[in-house]
Protein backbone atom coordinates (compact mmCIF):
# COMPACT_ATOMS: atom_id res chain seq x y z
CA UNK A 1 6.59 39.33 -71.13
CA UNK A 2 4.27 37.33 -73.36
CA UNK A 3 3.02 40.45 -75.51
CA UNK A 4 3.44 40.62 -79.28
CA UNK A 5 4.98 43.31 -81.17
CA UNK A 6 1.29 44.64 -82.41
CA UNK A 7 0.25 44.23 -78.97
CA UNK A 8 2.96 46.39 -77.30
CA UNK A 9 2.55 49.17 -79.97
CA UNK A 10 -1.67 49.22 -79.58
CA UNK A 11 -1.11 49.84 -75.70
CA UNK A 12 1.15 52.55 -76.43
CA UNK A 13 -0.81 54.36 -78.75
CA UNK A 14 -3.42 53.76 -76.28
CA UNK A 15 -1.80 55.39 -73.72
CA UNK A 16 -0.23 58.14 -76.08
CA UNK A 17 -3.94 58.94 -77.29
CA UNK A 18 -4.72 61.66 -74.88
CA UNK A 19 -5.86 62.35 -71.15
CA UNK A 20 -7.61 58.76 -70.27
CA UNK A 21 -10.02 57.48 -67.86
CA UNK A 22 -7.81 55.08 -66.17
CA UNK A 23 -8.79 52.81 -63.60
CA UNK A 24 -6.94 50.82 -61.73
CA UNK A 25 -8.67 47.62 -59.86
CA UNK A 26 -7.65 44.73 -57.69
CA UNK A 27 -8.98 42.26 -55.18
CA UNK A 28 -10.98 42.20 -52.30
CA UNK A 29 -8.86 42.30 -49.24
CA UNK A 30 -6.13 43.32 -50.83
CA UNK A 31 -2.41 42.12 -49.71
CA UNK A 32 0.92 43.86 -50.25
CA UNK A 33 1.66 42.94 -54.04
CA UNK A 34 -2.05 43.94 -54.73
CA UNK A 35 -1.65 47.63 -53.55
CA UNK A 36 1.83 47.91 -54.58
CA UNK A 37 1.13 47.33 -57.95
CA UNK A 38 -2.18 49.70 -58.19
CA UNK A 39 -0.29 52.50 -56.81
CA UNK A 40 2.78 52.01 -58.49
CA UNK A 41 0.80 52.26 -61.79
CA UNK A 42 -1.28 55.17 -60.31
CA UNK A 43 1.88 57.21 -59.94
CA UNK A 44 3.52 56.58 -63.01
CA UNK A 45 -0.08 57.51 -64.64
CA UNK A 46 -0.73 60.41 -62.98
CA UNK A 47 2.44 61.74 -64.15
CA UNK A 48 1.99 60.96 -67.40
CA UNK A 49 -1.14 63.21 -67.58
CA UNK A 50 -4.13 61.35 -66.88
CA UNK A 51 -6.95 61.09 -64.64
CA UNK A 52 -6.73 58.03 -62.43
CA UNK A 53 -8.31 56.28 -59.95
CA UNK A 54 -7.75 52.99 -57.19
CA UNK A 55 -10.51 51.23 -56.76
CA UNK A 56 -10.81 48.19 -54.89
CA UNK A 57 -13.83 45.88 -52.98
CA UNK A 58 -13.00 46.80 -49.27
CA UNK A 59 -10.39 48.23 -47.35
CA UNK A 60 -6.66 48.20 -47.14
CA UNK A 61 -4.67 47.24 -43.79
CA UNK A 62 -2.57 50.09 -42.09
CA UNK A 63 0.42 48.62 -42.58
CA UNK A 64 0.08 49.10 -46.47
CA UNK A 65 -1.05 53.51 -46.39
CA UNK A 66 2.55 54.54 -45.99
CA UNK A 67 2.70 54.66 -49.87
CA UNK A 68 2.10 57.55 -52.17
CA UNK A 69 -1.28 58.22 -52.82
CA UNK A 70 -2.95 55.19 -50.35
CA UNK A 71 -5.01 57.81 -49.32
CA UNK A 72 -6.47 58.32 -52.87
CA UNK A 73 -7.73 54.52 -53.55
CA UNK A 74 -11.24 54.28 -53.64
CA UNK A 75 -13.03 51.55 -51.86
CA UNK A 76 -16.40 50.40 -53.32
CA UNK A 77 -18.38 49.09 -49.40
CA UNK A 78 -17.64 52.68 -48.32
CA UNK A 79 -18.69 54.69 -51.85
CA UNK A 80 -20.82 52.16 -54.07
CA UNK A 81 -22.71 55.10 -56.07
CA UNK A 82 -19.08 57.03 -56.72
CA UNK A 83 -17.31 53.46 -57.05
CA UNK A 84 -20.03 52.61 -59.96
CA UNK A 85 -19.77 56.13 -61.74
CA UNK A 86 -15.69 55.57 -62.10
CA UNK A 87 -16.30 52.29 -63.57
CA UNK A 88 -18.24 53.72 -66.46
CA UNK A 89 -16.58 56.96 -66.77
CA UNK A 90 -13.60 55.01 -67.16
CA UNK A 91 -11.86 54.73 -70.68
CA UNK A 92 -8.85 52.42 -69.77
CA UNK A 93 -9.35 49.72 -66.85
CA UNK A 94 -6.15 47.64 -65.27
CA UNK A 95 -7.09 44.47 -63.51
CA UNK A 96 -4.11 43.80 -61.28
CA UNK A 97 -3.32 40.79 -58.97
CA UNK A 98 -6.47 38.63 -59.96
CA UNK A 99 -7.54 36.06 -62.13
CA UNK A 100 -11.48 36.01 -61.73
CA UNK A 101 -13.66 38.19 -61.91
CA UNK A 102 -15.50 37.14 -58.70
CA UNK A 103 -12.28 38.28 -56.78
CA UNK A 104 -13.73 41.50 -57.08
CA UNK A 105 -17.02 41.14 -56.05
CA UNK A 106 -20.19 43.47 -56.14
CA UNK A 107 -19.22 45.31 -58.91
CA UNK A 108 -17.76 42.65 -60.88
CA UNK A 109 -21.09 43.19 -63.23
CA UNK A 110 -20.27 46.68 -63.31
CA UNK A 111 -16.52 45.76 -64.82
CA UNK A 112 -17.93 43.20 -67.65
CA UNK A 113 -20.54 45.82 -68.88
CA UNK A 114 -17.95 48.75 -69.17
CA UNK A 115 -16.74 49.47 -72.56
CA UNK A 116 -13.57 50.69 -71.38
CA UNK A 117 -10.27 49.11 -73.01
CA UNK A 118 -8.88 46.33 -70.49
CA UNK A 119 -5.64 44.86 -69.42
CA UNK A 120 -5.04 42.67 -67.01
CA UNK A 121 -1.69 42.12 -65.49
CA UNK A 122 -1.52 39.41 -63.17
CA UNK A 123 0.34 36.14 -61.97
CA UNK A 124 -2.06 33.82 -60.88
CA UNK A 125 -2.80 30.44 -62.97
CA UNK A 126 -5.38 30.26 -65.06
CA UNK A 127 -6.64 33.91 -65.65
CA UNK A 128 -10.36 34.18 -67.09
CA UNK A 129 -11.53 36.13 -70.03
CA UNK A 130 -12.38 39.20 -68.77
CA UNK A 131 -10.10 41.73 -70.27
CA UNK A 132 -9.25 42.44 -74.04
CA UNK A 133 -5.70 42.04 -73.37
CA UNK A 134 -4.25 39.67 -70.79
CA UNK A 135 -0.75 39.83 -69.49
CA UNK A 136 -0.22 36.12 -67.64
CA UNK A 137 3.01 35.10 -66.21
CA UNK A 138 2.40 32.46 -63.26
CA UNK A 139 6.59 32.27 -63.20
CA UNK A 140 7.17 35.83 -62.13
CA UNK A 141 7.54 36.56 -58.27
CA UNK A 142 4.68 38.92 -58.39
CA UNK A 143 2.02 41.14 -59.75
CA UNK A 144 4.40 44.03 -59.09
CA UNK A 145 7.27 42.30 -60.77
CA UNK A 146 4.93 42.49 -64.01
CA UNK A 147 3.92 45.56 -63.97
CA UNK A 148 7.64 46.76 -63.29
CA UNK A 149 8.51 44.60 -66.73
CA UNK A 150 5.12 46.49 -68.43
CA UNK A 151 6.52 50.12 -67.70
CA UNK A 152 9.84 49.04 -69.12
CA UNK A 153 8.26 47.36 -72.08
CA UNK A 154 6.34 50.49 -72.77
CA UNK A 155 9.19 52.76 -72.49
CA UNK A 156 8.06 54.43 -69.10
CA UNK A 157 10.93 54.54 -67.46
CA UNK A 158 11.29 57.95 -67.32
CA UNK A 159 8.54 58.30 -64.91
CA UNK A 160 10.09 56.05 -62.33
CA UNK A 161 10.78 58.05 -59.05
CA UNK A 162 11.82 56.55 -55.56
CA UNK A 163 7.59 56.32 -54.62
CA UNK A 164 7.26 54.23 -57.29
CA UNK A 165 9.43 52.13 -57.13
CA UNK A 166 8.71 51.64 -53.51
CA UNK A 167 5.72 50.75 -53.98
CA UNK A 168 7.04 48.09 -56.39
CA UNK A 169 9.50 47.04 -54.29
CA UNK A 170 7.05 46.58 -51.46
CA UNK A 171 4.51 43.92 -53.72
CA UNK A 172 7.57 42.01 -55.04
CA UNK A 173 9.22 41.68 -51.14
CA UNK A 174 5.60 41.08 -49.89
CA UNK A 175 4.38 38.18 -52.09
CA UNK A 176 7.88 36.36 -51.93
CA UNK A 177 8.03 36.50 -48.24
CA UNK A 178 11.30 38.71 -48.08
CA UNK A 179 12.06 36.49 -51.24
CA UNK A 180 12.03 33.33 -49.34
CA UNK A 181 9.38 31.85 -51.94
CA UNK A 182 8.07 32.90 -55.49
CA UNK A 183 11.85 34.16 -55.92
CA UNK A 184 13.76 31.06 -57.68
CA UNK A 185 14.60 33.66 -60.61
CA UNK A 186 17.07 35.85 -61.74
CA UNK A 187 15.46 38.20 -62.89
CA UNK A 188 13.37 38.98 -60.22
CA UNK A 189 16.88 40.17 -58.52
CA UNK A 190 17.79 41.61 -61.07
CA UNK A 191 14.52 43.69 -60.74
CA UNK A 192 14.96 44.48 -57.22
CA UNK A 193 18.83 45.75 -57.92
CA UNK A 194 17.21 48.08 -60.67
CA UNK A 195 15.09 49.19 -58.47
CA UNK A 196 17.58 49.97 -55.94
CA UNK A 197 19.13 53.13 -58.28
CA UNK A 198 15.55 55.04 -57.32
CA UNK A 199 17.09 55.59 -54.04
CA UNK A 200 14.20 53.31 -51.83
CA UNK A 201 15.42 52.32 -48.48
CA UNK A 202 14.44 48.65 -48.42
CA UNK A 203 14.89 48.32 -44.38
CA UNK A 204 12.85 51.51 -44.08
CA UNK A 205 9.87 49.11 -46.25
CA UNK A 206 10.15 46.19 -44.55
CA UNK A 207 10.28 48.45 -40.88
CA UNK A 208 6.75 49.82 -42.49
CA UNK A 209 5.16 46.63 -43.18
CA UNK A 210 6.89 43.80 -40.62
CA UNK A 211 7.59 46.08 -37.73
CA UNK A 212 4.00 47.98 -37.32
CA UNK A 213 1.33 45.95 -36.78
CA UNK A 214 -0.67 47.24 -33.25
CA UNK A 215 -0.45 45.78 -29.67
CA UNK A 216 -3.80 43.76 -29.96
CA UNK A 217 -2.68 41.83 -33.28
CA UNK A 218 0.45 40.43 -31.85
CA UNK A 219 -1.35 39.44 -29.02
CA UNK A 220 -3.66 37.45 -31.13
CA UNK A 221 -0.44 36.23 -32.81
CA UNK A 222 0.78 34.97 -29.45
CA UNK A 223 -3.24 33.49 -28.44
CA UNK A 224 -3.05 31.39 -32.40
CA UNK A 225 0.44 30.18 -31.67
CA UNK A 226 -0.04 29.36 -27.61
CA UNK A 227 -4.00 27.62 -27.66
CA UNK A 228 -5.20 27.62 -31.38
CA UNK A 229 -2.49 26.14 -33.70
CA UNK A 230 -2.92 22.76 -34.22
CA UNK A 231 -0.16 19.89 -35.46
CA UNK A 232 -1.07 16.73 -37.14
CA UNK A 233 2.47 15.35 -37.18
CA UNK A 234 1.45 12.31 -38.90
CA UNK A 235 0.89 14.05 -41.90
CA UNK A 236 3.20 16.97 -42.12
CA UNK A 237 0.40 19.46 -41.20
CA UNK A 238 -0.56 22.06 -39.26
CA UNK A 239 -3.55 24.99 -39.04
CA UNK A 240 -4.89 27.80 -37.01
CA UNK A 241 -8.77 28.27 -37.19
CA UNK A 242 -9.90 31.77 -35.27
CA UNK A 243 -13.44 32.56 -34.96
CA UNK A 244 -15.61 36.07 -34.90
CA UNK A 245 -15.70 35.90 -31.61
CA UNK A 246 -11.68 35.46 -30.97
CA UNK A 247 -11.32 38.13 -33.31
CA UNK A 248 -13.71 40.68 -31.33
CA UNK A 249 -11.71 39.38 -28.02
CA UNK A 250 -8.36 40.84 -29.88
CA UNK A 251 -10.05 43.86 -31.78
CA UNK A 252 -9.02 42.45 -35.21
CA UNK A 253 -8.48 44.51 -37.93
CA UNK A 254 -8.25 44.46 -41.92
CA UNK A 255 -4.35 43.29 -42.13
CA UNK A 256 -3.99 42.11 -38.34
CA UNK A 257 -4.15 37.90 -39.81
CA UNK A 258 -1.42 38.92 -42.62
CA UNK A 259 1.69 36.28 -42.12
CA UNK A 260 -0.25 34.07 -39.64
CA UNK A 261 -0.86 31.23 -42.05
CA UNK A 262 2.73 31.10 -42.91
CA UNK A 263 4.08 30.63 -38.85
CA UNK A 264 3.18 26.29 -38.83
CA UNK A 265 5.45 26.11 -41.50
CA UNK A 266 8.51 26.73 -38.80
CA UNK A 267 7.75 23.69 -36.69
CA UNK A 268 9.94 20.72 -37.82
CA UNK A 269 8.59 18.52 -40.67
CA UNK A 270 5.53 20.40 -41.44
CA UNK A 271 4.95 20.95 -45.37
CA UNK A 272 1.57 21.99 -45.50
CA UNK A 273 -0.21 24.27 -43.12
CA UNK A 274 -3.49 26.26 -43.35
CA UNK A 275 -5.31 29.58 -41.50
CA UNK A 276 -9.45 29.61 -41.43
CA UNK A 277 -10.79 32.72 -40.65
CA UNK A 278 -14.82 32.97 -39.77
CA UNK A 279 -16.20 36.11 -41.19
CA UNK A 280 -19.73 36.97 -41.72
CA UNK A 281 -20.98 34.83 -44.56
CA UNK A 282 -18.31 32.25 -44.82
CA UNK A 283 -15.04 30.82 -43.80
CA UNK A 284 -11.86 32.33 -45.11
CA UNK A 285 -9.23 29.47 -46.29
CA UNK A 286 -5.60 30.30 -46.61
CA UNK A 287 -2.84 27.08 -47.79
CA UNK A 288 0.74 27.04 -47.81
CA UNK A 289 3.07 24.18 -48.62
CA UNK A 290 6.67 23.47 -48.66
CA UNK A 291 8.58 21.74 -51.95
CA UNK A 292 6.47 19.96 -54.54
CA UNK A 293 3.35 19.54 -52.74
CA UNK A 294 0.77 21.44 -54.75
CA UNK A 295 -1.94 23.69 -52.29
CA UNK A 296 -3.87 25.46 -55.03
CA UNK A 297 -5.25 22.08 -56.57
CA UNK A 298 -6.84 21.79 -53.38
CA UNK A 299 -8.04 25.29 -52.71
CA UNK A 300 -9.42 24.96 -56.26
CA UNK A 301 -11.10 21.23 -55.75
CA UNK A 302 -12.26 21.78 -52.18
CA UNK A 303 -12.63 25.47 -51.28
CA UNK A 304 -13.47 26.81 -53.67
CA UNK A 305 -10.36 29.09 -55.02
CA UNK A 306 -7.15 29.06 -56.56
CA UNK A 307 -3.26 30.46 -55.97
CA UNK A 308 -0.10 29.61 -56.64
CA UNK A 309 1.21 26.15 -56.21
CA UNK A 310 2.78 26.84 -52.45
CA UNK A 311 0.10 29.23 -51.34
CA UNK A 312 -3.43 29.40 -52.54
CA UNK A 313 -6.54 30.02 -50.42
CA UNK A 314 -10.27 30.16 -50.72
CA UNK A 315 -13.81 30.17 -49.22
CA UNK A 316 -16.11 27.85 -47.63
CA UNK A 317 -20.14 28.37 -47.38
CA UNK A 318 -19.85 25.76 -44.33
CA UNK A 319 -19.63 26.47 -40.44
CA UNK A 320 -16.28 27.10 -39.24
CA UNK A 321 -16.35 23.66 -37.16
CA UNK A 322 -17.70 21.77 -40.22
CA UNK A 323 -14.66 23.34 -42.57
CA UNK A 324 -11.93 22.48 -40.23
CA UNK A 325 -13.22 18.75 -40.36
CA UNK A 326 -13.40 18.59 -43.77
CA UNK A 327 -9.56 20.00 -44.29
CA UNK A 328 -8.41 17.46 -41.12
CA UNK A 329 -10.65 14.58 -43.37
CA UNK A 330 -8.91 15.17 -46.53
CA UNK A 331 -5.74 14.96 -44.96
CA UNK A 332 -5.28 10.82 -45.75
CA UNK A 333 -5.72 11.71 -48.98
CA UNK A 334 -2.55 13.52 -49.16
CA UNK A 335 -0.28 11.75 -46.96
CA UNK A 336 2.10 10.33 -49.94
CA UNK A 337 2.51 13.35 -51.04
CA UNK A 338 2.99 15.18 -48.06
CA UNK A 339 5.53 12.82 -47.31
CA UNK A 340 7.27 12.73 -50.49
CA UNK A 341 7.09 16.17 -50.31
């Protein structure tokens, strides 16, 4: 962990200074790795004495409230006026799982005026400015694989239970894809065996999250893969695009999307493949690749966002129709790539 000796020993007297404030924060529709991490710092905090708090832009999907304390996180659309008054009661603020501000959206403002101490522990490229100390390791599997190497660095391993380290375990097997990406490293294993000696049940996790999504969203899985995925074999591609009003047909909910973006990349030959969701005010992008062919340069250039070099995603202001073209239009641009890939 890229921390410096003074660095390691201000955050401990920080956190040795009392009962804090603490808030924990991460990104609007939140994924697996996002939650994990929160609540596994939540936990170890609360037990450590302090008053803390979740708080995050909108709501979390089902298939992520089975761990401790989901029921505790905060979410700003429902509570704005409470949201706002733990922001500046807060006297220690974690930003986990993001690397701009914007990720977390209308009270982003809220965050940069605070005079609260921050840290922010993520694993994204490129992290912005907006915290006073900023723990950055893009080669780590996840956000929760960080903050598992903070408590140790900190000398917090005491407070490890089995909840906590489930909900570790759960953000380093979500954003590897049951370690089939983001994973290339030792010690990320060696994590996950450490992890192990809490007692977790790792089928029991990956029965909570893979194995309980509802009826409606894996018929929507079946309706993407049957009449809306599309394959440009020419260039190694393929993408689903769903709009509002498939998602009303299927009763969508927060969550019911998760994995879908990932299922083109199991037809033969395709390296790149992306999901576009219509919501209210824009298009949501997801990207995944296979190999060396780089997704977030695009998501960055063209949409808008940012990621990790095999799965990025972003946002476009244009009609759902008009950002499918585009994506199909850059394609040419790509093919050498995508074929050297």
């Amino acid at each position: 962990m890229n921390l410096t000796v003074h660095q390691v020993e201000r955050i401990k007297e920080l956190l040795n200074q009392g009962r804090h404030n603490i808030l924990i924060l991460t990104h609007r529709n939140p994924d697996g790795d996002a939650i994990g991490a929160s609540l596994a710092l939540y936990n170890l905090f609360l037990k450590m004495g302090h008053i803390v708090d979740v708080l995050i832009p909108n709501k979390l999907p089902d298939f992520l409230k089975w761990m401790k304390h989901a029921d505790s996180i905060h979410i700003y659309s429902n509570k704005q006026k409470k949201s706002i008054e733990l922001i500046k009661n807060a006297t220690l603020i974690f930003a986990l799982d993001f690397n701009d501000i914007s990720r977390i959206d209308d009270f982003k403002s809220h965050v940069v005026d605070s005079n609260a101490y921050k840290i922010l522990i993520d694993h994204h490229p490129d992290p912005g400015d907006h915290a006073d100390l900023i723990i950055s390791q893009t080669a780590v599997s996840s956000t929760a694989e960080l903050v598992y190497s903070f408590i140790q660095l900190m000398s917090l391993t005491e407070y490890i239970d089995t909840d906590i380290a489930e909900c570790i375990y759960c953000g380093i097997m979500t954003d590897t894809g049951c370690f089939s990406f983001n994973s290339s490293y030792p010690e990320t294993f060696q994590s996950v065996a450490e992890l192990m000696n809490y007692g977790i049940k790792k089928d029991k996790i990956y029965d909570l999250v893979y194995d309980n999504f509802s009826y409606n969203r894996m018929r929507l899985m079946g309706y993407c893969l049957d009449k809306k995925m599309k394959h440009i074999k020419d260039y190694h591609t393929a993408y689903i695009s769903l709009s509002q009003k498939e998602l009303k047909d299927y009763n969508f909910k927060t969550g019911d999307s998760e994995g879908f973006v990932n299922l083109p990349l199991s037809i033969e030959g395709v390296q790149f493949s992306a999901l576009f969701i219509e919501k209210k005010n824009m298009v949501k992008v997801s990207l995944r690749s296979k190999g060396d062919f780089a997704v977030n340069t695009i998501a960055a250039e063209y949409f808008n966002g940012g990621g990790h070099e095999n799965a990025s995603g972003g946002e476009s202001y244009d009609s759902l129709e008009k950002t499918v073209d585009k994506f199909v239009n850059l394609l040419p641009k790509f093919k050498n790539d995508l074929l050297g890939a």
